[in-house]
Protein backbone atom coordinates (compact mmCIF):
# COMPACT_ATOMS: atom_id res chain seq x y z
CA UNK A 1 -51.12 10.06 -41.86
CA UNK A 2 -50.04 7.51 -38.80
CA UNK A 3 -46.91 6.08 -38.45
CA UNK A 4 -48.15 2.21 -39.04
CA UNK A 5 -44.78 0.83 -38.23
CA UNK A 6 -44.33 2.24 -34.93
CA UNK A 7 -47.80 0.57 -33.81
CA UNK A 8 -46.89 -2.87 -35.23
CA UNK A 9 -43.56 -2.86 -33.69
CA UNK A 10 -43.01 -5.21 -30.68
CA UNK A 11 -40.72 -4.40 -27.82
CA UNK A 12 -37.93 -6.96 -27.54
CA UNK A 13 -37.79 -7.51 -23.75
CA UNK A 14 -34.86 -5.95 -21.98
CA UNK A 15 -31.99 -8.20 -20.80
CA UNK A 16 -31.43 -5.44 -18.22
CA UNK A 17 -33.01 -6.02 -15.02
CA UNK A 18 -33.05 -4.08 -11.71
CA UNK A 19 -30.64 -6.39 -10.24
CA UNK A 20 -28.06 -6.03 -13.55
CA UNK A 21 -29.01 -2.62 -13.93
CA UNK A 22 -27.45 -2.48 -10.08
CA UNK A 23 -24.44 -4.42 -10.38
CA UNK A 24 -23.55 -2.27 -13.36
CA UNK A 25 -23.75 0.73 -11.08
CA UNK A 26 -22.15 -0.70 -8.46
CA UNK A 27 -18.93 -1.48 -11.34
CA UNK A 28 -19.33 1.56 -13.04
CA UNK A 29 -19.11 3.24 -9.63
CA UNK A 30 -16.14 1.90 -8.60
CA UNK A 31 -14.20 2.62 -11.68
CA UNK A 32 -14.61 6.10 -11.39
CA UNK A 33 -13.82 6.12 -7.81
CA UNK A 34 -17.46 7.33 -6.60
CA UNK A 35 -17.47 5.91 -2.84
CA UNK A 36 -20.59 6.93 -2.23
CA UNK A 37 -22.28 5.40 -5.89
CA UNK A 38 -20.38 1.89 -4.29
CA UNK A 39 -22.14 2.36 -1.03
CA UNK A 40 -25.63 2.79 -2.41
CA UNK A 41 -25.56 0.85 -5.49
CA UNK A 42 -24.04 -2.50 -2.77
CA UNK A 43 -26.68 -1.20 -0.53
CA UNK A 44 -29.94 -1.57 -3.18
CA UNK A 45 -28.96 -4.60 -4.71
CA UNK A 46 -29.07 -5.77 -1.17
CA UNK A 47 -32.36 -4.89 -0.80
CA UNK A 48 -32.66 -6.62 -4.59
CA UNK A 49 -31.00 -10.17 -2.97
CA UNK A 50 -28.35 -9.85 -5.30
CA UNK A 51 -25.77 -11.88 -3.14
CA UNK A 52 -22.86 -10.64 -1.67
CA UNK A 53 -20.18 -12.74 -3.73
CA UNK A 54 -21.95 -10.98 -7.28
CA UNK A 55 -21.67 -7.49 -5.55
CA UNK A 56 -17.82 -8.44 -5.38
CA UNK A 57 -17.19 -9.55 -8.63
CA UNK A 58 -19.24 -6.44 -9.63
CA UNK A 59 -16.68 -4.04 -8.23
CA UNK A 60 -13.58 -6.30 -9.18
CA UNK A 61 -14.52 -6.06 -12.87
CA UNK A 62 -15.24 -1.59 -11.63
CA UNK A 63 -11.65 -1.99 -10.16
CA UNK A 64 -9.95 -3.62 -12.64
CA UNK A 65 -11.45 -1.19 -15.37
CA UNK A 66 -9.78 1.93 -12.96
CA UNK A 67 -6.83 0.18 -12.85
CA UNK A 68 -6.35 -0.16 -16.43
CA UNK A 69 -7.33 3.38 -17.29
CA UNK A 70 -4.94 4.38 -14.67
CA UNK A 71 -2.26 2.72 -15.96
CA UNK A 72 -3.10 3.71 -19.48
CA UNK A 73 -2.70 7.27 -18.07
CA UNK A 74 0.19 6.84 -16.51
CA UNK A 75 1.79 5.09 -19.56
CA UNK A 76 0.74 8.34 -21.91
CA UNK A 77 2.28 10.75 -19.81
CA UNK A 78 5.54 9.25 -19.20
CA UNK A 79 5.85 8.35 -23.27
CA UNK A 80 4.31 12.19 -23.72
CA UNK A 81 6.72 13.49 -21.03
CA UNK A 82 9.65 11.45 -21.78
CA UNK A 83 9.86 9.49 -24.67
CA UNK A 84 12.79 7.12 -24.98
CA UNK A 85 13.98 7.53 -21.13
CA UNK A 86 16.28 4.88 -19.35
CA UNK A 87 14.15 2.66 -17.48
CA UNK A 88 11.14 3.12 -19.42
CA UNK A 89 11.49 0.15 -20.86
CA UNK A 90 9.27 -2.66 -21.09
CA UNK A 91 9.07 -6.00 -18.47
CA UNK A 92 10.11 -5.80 -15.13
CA UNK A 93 10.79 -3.01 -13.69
CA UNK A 94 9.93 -0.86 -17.04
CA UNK A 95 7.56 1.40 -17.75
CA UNK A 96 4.39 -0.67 -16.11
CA UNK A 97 2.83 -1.53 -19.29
CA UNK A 98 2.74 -4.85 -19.03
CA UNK A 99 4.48 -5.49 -22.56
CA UNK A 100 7.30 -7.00 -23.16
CA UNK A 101 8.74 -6.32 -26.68
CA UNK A 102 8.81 -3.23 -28.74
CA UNK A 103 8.71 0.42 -27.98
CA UNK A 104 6.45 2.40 -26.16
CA UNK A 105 5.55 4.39 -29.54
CA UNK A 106 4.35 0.66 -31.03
CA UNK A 107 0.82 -0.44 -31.37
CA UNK A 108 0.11 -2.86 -28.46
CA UNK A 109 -3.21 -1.93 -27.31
CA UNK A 110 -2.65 1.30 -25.58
């Protein structure tokens, strides 16, 4: 017996292109901090015509992913390594969070 619904179906066309399909790579590749991925993934969407100024924003949204992870990381250990220390507080010159009321321990996106 044939599978009747897989010949009726019709593809939905793909929103991703070669040239997104590049400036995802070129993000993705600089938030995990994969030089080389940067260099070629910048250096084929080139060749695409993708623009300079949309390769930048493309690895400023990869670089501001790293940072937050990185700071996520950073926030873990210290609250895993030393829970309730002076100066990890929140605000300026705290822990590097970013929030500004309640403990480290609370719920604020982390």
């Amino acid at each position: 017996m044939e599978n009747k619904t897989a010949e009726t179906t019709a593809k939905a066309p793909s929103a991703i292109n070669a040239s997104v399909a590049e400036l995802l790579s070129v993000a993705a590749s600089m938030a995990a901090g994969f030089e080389a991925g940067v260099e070629y993934h910048v250096n084929a969407g080139r060749k695409l015509g993708i623009a300079d100024e949309d390769l930048v924003q493309a690895a400023n949204v990869g670089l501001k992913l790293r940072q937050a992870a990185t700071e996520g990381s950073v926030h873990m250990a210290r609250e895993l390594l030393a829970p309730g220390e002076k100066g990890h507080e929140h605000g300026e010159g705290g822990c590097g969070c970013g929030q500004n009321k309640g403990g480290c321990g609370d719920d604020h996106g982390h």
